[in-house]
Protein backbone atom coordinates (compact mmCIF):
# COMPACT_ATOMS: atom_id res chain seq x y z
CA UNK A 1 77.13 -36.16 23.78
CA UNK A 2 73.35 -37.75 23.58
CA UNK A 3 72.36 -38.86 20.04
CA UNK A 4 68.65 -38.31 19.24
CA UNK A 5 66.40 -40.99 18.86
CA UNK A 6 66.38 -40.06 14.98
CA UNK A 7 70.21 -40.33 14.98
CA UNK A 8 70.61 -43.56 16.93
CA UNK A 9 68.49 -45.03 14.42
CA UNK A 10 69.85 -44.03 11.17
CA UNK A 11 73.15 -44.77 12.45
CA UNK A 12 72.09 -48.47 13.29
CA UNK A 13 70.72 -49.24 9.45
CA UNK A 14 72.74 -50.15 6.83
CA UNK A 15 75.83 -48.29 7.16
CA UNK A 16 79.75 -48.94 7.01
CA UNK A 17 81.42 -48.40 10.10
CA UNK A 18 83.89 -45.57 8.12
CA UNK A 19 80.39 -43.59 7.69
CA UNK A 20 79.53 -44.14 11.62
CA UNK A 21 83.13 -43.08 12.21
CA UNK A 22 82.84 -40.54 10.30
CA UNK A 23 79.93 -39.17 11.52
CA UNK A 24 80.18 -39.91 15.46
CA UNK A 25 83.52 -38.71 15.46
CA UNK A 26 83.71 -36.26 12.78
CA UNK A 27 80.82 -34.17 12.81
CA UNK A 28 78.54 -35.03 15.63
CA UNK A 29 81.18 -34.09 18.18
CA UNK A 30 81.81 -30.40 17.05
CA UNK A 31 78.28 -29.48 15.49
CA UNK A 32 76.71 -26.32 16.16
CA UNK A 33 73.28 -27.67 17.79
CA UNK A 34 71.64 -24.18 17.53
CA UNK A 35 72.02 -24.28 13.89
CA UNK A 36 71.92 -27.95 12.99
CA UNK A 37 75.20 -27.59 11.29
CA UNK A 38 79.10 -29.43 11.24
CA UNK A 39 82.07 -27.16 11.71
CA UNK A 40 83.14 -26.34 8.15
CA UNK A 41 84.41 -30.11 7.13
CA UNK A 42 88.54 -29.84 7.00
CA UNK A 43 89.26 -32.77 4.80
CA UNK A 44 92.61 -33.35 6.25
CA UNK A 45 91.69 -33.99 9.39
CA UNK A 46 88.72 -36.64 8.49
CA UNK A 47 90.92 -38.49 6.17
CA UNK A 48 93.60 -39.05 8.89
CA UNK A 49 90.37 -40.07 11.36
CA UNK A 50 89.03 -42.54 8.42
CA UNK A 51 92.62 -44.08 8.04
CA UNK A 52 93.00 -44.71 11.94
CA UNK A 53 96.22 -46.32 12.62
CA UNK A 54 97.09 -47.55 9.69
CA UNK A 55 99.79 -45.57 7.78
CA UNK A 56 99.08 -45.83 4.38
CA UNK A 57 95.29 -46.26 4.55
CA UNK A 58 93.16 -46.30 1.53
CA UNK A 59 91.55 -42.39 2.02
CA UNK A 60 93.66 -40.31 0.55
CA UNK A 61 91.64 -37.91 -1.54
CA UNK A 62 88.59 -35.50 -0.41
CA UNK A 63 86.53 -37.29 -2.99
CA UNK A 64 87.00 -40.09 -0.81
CA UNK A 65 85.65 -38.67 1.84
CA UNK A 66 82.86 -37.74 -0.36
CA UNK A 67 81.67 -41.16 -1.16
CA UNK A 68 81.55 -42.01 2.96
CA UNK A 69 79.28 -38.65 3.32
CA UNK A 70 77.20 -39.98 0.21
CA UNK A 71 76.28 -43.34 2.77
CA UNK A 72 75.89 -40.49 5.16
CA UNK A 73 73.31 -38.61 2.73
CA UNK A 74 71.52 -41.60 2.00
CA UNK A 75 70.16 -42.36 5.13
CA UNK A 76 69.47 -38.72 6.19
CA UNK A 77 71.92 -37.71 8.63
CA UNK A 78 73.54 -35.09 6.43
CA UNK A 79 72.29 -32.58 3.85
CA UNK A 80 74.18 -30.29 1.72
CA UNK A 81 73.55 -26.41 1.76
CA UNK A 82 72.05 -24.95 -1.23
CA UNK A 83 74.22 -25.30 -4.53
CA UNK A 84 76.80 -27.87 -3.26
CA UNK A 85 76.90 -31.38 -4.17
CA UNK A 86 79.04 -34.19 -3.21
CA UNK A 87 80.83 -34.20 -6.83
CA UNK A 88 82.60 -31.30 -5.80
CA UNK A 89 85.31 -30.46 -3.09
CA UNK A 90 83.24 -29.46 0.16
CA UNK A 91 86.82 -28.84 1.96
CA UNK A 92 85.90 -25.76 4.02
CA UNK A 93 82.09 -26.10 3.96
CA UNK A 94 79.51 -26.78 7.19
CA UNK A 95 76.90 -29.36 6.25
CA UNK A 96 73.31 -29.77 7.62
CA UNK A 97 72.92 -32.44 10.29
CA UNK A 98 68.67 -32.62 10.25
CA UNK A 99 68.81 -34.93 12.65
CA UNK A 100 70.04 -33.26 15.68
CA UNK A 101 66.84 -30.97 15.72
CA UNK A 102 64.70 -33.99 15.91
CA UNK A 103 63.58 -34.65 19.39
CA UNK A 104 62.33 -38.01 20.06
CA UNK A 105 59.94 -37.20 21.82
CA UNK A 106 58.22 -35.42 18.90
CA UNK A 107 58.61 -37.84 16.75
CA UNK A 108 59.01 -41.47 18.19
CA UNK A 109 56.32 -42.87 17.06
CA UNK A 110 57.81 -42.30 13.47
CA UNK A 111 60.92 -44.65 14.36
CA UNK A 112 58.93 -47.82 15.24
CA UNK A 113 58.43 -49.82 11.74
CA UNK A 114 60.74 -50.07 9.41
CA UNK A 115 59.77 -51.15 5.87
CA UNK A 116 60.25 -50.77 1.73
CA UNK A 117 58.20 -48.21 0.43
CA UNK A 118 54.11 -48.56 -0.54
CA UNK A 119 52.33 -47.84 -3.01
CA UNK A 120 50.08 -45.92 -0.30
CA UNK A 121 52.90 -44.08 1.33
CA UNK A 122 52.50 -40.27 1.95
CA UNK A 123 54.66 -38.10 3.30
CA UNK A 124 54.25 -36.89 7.19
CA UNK A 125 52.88 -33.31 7.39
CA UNK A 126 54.93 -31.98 9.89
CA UNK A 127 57.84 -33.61 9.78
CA UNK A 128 57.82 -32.52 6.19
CA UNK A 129 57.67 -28.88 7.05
CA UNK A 130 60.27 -29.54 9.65
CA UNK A 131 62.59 -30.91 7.47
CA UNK A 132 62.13 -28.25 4.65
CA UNK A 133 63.16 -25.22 6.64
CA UNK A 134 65.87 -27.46 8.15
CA UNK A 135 67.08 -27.87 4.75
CA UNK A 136 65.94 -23.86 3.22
CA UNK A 137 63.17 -25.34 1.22
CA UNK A 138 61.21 -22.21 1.32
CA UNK A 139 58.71 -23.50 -1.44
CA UNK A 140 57.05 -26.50 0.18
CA UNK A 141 54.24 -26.85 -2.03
CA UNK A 142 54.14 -30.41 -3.51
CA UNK A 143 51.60 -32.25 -5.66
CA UNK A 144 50.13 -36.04 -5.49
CA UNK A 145 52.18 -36.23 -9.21
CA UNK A 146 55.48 -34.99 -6.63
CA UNK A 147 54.54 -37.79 -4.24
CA UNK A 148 53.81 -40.58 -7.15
CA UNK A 149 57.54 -39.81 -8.76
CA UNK A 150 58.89 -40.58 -5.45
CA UNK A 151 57.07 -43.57 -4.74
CA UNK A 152 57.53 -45.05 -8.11
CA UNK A 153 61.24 -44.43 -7.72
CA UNK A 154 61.57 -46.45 -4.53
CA UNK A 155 59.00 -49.06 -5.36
CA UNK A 156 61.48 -50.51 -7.58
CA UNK A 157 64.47 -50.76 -4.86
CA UNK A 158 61.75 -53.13 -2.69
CA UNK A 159 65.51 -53.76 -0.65
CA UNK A 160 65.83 -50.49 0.49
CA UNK A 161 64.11 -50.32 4.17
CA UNK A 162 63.53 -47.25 6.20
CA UNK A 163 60.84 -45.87 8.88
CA UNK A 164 57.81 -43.31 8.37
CA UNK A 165 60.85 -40.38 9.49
CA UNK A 166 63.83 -41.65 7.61
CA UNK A 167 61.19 -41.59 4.00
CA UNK A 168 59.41 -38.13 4.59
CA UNK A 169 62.60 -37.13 4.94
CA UNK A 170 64.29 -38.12 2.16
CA UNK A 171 60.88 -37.32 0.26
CA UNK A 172 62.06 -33.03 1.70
CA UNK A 173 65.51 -33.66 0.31
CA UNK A 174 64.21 -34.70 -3.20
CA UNK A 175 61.96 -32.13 -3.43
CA UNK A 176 65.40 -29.56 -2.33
CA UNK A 177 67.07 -31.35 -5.09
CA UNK A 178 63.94 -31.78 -8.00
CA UNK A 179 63.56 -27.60 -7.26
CA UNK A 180 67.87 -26.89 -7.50
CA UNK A 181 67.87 -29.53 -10.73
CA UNK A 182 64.83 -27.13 -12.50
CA UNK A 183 66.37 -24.01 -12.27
CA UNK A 184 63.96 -22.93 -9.65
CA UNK A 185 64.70 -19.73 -7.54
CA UNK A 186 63.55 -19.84 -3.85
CA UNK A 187 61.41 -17.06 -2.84
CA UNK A 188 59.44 -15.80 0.52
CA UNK A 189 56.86 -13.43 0.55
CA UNK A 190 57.65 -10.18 2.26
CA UNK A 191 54.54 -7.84 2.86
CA UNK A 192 52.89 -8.20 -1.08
CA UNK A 193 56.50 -8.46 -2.32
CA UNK A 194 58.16 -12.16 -3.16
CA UNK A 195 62.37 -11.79 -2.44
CA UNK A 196 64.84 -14.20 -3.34
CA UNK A 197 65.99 -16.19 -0.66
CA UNK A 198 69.88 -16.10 -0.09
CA UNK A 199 71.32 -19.55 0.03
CA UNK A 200 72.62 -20.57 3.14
CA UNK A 201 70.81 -17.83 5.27
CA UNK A 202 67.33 -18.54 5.48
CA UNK A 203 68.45 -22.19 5.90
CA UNK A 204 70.17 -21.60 8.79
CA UNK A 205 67.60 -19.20 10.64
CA UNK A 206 65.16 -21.80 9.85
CA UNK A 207 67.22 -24.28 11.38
CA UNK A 208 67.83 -22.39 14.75
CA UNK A 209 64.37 -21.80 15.13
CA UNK A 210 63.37 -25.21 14.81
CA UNK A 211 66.34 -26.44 17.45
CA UNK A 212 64.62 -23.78 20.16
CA UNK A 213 61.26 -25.05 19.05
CA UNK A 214 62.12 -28.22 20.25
CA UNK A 215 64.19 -27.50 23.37
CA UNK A 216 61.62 -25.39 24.75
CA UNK A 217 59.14 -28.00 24.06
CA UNK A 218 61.60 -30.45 25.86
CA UNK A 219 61.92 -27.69 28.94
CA UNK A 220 57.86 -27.58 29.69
């Protein structure tokens, strides 16, 4: 198993080795690669993997697990589907792994420099796009008042280091979460009809077509 360059990176910032375990052993290893997504997370199994030898380790609850995935969250290797967050029991669910669908060779020049956020920062075009249908953001309209929230937000964690990637996208996960916290209802326009998106489903297509995007790009 080959980690992307995106992936190799995230997984060498600021992270506790129980999130890296979790994640190079626990979901990596049996993720579906044509839909960017884990095997439906069996909590019994990853607290045994977190506890490693030790008998009576100190994971013994799924909302333990849950506060390793939240490190995992943070620095953009997972994402949750549509209407699940990590204050609830995701026992039985498949996360999104973004990162598997992005090539380095598409985007390496994203990984170079890492630093705190700018006042100047915007958000990578592409990658953005990339990033919303990997994570069913079918509305991927923002505004410079969108992009000015997000800035101000991280301008006052001046600590908090990532590269170009690793901020646009966690700038397409807060715009996921900003439209889920409003009420908003995803739609796609069908012909001169708009139709409600089905969670999970449009995500997922999305995902696979960006994963065969990529390996054919990686092919020619």
């Amino acid at each position: 198993m080959l980690f992307t360059e995106a992936e190799h990176q995230a997984l060498n910032q600021a992270l506790s080795n129980d999130a890296r375990v979790l994640y190079c052993l626990g979901l990596r290893p049996t993720a579906n690669t044509s839909t960017a997504t884990s095997a439906p997370l069996q909590y019994k199994n990853l607290l045994t993997l977190l506890n490693g030898d030790t008998p009576d380790g100190q994971y013994t609850r799924g909302r333990q697990v849950n506060s390793v995935l939240r490190q995992l969250e943070q620095h953009g290797l997972i994402a949750l589907p549509e209407a699940y967050t990590l204050d609830q029991s995701l026992n039985g669910v498949a996360l999104i792994l973004p990162l598997i669908a992005a090539q380095q060779d598409a985007y390496v020049h994203l990984h170079h420099q890492h630093q705190p956020m700018q006042v100047s920062w915007r958000p990578d075009d592409t990658l953005f796009t990339d990033m919303a249908n990997l994570l069913g953001l079918i509305d991927q309209d923002y505004s410079e008042e969108d992009i000015g929230e997000f800035v101000a937000y991280w301008l006052g964690r001046p600590t908090t280091v990532f590269s170009h990637f690793q901020w646009t996208q966690k700038f397409a996960y807060s715009m996921k979460r900003k439209r889920l916290a409003s009420g908003h209802t995803q739609v796609r326009k069908v012909g001169s009809q708009n139709v409600k998106v089905a969670p999970g489903i449009e995500a997922d297509d999305n995902a696979r077509k960006l994963v065969e995007k990529y390996a054919a790009k990686k092919k020619s």
